[in-house]
PDB file of N, CA and C in Angstrom:
ATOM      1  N   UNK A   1      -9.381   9.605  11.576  1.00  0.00           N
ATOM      2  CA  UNK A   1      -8.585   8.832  10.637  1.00  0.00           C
ATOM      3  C   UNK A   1      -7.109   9.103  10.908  1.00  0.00           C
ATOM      4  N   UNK A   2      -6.399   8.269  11.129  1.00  0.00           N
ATOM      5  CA  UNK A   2      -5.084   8.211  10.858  1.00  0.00           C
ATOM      6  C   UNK A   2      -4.256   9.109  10.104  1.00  0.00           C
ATOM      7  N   UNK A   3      -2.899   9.679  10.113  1.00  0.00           N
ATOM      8  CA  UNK A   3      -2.099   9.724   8.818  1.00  0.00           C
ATOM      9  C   UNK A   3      -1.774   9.014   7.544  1.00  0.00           C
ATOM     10  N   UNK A   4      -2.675   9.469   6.562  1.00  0.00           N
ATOM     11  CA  UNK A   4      -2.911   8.381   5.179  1.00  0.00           C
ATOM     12  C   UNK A   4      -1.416   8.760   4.183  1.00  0.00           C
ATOM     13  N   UNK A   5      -0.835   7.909   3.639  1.00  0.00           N
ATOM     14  CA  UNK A   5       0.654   8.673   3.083  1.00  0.00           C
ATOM     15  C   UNK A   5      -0.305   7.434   2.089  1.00  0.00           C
ATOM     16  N   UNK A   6       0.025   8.341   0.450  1.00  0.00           N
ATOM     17  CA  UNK A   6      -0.345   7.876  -1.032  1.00  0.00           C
ATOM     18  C   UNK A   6       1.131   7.161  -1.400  1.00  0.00           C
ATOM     19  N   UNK A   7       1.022   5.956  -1.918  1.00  0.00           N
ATOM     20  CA  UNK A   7       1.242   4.855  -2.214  1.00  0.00           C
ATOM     21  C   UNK A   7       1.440   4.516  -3.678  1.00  0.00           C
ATOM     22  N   UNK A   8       1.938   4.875  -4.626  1.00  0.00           N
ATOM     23  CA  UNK A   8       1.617   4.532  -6.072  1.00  0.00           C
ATOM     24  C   UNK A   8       2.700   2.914  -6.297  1.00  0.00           C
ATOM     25  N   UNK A   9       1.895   2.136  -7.154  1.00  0.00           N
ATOM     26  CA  UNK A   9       2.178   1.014  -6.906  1.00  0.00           C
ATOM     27  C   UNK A   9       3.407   0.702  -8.400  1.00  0.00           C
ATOM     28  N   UNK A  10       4.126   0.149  -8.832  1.00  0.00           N
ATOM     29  CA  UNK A  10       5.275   0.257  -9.213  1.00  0.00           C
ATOM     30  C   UNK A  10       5.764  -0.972  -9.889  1.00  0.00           C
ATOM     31  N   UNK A  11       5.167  -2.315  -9.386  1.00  0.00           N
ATOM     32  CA  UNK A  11       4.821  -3.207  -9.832  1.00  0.00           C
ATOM     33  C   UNK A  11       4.288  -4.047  -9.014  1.00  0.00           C
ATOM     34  N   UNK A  12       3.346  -5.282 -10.209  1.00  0.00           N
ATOM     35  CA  UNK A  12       2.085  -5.838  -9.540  1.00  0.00           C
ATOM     36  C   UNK A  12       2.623  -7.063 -10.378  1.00  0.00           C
ATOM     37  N   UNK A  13       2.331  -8.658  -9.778  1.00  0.00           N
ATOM     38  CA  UNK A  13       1.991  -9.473 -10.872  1.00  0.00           C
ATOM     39  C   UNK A  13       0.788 -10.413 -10.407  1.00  0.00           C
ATOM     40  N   UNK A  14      -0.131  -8.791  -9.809  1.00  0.00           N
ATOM     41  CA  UNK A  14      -1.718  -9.840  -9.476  1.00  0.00           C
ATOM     42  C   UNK A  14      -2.195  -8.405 -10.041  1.00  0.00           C
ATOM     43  N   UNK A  15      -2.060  -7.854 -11.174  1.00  0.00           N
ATOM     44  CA  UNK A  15      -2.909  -6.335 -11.639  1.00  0.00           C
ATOM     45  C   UNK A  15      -4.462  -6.359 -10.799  1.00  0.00           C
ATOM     46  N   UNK A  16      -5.217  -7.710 -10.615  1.00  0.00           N
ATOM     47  CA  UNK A  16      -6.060  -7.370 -10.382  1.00  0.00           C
ATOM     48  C   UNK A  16      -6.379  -6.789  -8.541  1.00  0.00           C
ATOM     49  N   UNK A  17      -5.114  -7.093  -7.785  1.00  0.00           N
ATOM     50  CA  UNK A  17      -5.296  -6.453  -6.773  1.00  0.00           C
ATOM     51  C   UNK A  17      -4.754  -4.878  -6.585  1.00  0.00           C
ATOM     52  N   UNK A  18      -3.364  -5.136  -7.138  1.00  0.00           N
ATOM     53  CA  UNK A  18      -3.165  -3.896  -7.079  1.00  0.00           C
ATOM     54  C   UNK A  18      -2.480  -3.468  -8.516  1.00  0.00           C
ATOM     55  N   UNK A  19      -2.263  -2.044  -9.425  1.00  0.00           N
ATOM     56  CA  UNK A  19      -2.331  -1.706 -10.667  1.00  0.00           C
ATOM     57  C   UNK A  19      -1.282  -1.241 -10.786  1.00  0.00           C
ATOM     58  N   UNK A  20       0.272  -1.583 -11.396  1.00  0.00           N
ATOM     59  CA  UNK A  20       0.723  -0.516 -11.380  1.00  0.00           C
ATOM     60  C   UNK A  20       0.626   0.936 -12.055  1.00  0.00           C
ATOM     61  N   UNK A  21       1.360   1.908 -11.782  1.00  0.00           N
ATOM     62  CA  UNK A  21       0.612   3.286 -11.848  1.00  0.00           C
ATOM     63  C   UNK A  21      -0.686   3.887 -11.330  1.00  0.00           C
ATOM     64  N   UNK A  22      -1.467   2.828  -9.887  1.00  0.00           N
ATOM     65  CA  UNK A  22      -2.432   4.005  -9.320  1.00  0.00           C
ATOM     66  C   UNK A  22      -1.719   3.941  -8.317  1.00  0.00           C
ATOM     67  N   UNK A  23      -2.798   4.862  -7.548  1.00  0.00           N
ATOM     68  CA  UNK A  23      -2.394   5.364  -5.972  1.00  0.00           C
ATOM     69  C   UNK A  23      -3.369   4.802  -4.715  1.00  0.00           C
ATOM     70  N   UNK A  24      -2.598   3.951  -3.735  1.00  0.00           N
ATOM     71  CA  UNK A  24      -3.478   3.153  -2.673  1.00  0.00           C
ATOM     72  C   UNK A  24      -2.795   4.240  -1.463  1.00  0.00           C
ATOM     73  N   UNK A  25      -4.153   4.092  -0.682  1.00  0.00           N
ATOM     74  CA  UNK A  25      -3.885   4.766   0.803  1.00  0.00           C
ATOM     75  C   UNK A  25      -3.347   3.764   1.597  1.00  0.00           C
ATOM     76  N   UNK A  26      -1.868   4.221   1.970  1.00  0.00           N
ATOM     77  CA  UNK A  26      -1.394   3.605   3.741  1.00  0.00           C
ATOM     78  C   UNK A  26      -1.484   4.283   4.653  1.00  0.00           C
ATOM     79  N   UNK A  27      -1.335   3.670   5.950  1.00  0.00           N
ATOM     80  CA  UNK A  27      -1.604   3.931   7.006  1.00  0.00           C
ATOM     81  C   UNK A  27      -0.949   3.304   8.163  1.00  0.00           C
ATOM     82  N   UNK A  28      -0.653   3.510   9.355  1.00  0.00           N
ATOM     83  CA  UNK A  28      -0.244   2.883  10.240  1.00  0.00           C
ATOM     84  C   UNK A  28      -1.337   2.301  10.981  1.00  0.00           C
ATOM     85  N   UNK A  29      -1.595   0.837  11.307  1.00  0.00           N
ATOM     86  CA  UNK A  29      -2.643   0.145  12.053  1.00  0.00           C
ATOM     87  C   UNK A  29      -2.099  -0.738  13.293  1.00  0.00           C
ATOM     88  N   UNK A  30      -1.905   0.235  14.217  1.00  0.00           N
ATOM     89  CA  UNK A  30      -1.418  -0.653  15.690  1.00  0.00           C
ATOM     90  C   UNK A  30       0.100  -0.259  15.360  1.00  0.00           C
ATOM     91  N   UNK A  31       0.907  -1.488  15.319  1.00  0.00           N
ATOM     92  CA  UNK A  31       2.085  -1.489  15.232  1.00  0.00           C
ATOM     93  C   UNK A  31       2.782  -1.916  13.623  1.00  0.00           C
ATOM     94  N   UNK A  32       2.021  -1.924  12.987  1.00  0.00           N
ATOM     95  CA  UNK A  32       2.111  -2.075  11.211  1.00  0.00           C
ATOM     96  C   UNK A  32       1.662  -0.954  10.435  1.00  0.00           C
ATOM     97  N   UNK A  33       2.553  -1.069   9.298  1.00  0.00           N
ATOM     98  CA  UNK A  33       2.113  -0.029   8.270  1.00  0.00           C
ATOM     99  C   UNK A  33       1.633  -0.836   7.218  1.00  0.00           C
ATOM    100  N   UNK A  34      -0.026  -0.270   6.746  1.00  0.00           N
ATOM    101  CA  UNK A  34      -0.947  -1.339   5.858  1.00  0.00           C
ATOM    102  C   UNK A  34      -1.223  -0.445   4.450  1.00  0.00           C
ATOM    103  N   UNK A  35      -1.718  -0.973   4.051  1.00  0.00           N
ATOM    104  CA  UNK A  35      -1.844  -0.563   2.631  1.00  0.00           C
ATOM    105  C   UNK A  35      -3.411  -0.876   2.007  1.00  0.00           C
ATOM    106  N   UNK A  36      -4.341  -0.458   1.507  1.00  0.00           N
ATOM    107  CA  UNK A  36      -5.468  -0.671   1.164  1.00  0.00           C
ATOM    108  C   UNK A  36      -6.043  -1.203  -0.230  1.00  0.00           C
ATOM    109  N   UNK A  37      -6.521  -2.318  -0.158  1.00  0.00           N
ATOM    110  CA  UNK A  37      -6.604  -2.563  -1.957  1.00  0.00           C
ATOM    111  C   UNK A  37      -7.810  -1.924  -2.739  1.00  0.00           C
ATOM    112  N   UNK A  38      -8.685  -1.124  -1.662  1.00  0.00           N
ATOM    113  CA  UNK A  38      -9.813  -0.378  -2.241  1.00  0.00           C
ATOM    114  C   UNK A  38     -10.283   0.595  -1.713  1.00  0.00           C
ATOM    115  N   UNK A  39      -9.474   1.729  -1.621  1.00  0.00           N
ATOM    116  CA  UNK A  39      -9.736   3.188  -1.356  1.00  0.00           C
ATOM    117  C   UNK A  39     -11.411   3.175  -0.903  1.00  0.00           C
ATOM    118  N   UNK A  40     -12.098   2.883  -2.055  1.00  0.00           N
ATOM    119  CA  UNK A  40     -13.561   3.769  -1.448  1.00  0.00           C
ATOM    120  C   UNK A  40     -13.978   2.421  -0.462  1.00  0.00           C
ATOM    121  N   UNK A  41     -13.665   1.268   0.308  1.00  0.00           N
ATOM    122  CA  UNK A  41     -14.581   1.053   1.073  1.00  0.00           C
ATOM    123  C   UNK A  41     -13.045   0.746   2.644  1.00  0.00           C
ATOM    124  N   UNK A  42     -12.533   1.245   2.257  1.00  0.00           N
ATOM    125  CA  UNK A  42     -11.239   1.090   3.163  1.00  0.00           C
ATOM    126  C   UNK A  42     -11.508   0.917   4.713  1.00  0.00           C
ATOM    127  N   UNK A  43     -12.940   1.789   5.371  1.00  0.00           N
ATOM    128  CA  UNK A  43     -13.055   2.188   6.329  1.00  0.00           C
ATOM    129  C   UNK A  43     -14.269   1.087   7.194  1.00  0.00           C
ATOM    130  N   UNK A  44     -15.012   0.447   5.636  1.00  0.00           N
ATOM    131  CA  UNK A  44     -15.911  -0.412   5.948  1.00  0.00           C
ATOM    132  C   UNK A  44     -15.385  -1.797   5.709  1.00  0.00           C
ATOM    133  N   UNK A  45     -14.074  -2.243   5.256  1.00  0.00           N
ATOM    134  CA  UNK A  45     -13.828  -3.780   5.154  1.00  0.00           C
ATOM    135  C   UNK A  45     -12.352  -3.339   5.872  1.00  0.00           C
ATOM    136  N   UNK A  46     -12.425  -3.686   7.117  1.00  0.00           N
ATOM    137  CA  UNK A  46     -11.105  -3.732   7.249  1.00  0.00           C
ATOM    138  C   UNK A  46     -10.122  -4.736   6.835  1.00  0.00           C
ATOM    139  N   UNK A  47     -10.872  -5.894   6.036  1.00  0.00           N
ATOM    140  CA  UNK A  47     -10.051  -7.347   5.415  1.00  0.00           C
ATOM    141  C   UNK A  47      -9.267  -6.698   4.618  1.00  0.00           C
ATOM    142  N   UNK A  48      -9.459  -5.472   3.937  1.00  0.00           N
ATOM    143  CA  UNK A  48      -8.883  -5.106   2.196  1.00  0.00           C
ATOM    144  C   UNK A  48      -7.522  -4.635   2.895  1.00  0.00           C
ATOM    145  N   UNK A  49      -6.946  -4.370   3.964  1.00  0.00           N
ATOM    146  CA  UNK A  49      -5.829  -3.532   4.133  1.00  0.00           C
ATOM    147  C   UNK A  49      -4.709  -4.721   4.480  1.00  0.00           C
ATOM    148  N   UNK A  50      -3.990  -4.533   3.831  1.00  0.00           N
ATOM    149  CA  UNK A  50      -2.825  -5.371   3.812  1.00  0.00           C
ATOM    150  C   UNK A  50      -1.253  -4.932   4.603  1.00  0.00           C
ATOM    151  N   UNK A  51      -0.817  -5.661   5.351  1.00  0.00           N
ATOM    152  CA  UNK A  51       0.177  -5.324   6.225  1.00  0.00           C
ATOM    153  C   UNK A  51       1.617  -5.381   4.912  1.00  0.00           C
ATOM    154  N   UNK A  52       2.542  -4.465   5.271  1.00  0.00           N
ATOM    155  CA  UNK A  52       3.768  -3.732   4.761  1.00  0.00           C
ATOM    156  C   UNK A  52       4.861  -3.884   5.307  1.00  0.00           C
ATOM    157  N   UNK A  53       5.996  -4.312   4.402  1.00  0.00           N
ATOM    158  CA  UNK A  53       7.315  -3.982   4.913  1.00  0.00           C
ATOM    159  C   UNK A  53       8.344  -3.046   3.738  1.00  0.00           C
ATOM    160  N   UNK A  54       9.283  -2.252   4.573  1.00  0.00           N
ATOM    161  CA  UNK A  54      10.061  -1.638   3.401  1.00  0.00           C
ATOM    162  C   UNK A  54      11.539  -2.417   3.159  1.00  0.00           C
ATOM    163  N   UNK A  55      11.570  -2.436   2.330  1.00  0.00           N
ATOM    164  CA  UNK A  55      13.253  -2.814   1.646  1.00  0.00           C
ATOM    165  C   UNK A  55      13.957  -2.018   2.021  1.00  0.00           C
ATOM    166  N   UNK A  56      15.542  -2.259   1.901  1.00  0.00           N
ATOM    167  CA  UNK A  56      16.555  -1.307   2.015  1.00  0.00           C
ATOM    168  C   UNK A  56      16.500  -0.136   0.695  1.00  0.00           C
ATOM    169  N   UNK A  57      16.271  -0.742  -0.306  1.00  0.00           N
ATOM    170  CA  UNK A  57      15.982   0.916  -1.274  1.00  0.00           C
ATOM    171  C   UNK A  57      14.642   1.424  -1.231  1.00  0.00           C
ATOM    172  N   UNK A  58      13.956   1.377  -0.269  1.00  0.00           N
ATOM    173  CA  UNK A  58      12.919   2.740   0.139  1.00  0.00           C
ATOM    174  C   UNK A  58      11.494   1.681  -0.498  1.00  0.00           C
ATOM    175  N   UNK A  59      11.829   0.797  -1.531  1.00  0.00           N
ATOM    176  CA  UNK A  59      10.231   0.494  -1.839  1.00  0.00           C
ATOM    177  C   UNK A  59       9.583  -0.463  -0.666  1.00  0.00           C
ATOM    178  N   UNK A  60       8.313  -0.344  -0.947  1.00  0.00           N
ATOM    179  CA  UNK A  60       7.574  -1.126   0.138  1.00  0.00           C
ATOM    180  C   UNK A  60       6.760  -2.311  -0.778  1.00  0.00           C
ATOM    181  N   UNK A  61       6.733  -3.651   0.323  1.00  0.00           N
ATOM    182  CA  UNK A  61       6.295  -4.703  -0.821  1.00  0.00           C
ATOM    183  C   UNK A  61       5.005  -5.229   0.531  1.00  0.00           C
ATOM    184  N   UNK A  62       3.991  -6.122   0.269  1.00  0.00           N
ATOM    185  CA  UNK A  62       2.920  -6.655   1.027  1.00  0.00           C
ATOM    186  C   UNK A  62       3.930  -8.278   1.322  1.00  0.00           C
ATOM    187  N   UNK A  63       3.607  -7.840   2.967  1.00  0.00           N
ATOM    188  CA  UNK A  63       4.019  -8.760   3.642  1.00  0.00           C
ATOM    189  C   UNK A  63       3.519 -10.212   3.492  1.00  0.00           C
ATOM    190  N   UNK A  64       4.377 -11.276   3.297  1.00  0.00           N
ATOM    191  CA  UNK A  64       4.058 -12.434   2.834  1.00  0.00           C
ATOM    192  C   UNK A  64       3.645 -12.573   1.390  1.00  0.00           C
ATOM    193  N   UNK A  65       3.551 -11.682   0.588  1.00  0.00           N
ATOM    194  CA  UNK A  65       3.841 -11.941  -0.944  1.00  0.00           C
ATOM    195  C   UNK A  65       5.018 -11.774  -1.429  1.00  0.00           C
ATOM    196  N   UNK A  66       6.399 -12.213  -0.993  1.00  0.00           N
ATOM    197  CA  UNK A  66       7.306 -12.619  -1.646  1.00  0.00           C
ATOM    198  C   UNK A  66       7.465 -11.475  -2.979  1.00  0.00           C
ATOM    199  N   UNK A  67       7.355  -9.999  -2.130  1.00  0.00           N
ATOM    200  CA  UNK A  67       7.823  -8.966  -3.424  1.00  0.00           C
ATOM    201  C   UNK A  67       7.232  -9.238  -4.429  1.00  0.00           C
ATOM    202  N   UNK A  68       5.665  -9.289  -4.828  1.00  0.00           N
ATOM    203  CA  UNK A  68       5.192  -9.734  -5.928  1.00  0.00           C
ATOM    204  C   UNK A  68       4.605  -8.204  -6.248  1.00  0.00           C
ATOM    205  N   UNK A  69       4.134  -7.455  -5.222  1.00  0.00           N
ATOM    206  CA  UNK A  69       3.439  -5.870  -5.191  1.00  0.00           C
ATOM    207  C   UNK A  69       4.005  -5.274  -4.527  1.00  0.00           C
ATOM    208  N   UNK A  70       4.735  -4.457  -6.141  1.00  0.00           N
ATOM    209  CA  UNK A  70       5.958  -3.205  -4.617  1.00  0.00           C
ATOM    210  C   UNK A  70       4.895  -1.629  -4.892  1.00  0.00           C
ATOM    211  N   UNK A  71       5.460  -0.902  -4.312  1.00  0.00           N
ATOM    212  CA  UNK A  71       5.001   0.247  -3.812  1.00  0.00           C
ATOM    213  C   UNK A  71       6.071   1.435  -3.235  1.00  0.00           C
ATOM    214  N   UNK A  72       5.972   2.809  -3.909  1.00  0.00           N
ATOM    215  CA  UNK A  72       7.464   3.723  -3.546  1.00  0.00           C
ATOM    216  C   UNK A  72       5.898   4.745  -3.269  1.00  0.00           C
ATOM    217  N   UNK A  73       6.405   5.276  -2.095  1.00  0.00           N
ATOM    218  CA  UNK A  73       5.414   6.796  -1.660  1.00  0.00           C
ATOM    219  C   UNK A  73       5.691   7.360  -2.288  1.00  0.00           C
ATOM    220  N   UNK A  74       4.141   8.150  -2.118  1.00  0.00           N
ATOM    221  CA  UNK A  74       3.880   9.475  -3.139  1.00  0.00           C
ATOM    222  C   UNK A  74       4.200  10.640  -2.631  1.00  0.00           C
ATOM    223  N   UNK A  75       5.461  11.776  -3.163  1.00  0.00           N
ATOM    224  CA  UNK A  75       5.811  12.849  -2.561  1.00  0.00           C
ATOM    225  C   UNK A  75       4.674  13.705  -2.723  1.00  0.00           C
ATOM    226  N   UNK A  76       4.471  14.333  -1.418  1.00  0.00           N
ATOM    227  CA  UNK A  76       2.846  15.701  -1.802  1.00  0.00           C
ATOM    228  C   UNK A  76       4.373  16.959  -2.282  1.00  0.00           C
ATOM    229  N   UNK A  77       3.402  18.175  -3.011  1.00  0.00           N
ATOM    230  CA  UNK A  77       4.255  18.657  -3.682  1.00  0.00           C
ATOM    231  C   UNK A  77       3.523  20.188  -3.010  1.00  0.00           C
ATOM    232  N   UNK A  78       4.752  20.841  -2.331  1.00  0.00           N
ATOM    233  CA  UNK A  78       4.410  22.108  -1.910  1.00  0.00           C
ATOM    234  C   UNK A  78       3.528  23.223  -2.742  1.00  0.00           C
TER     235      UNK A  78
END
């Protein structure tokens, strides 16, 4: 598996894909950084992972939704 960096989502205006206040696994896939809309089958649908871009203030939104689902990484805490 890849380097997975936690994802907490920040705002949504499709709640039902992604929630704000949980945490989705990203990842780098090829030459994109993706984002997963369902942790437990992530590994068996590769459809659910959604390609990423970041803004100039650090949040990350799903590419081709017009900033509708942003996303700021989750710091791990020593």
């Amino acid at each position: 598996m890849a380097d997975v960096t936690k994802m907490e989502c920040v705002h949504s205006t499709n709640p039902e894909w992604f929630s704000p206040g949980d945490i989705y696994d990203s990842e780098k896939r090829g030459p994109d950084i993706c984002i997963c809309g369902d942790n437990l089958v992530s590994d068996l649908n590769p459809e659910d992972w959604y390609e990423m871009s970041q803004r100039v203030d650090g949040l990350w939104f799903l590419t081709g939704f017009q900033q509708s689902v942003l996303f700021r990484a989750v710091r791990n805490n020593p």
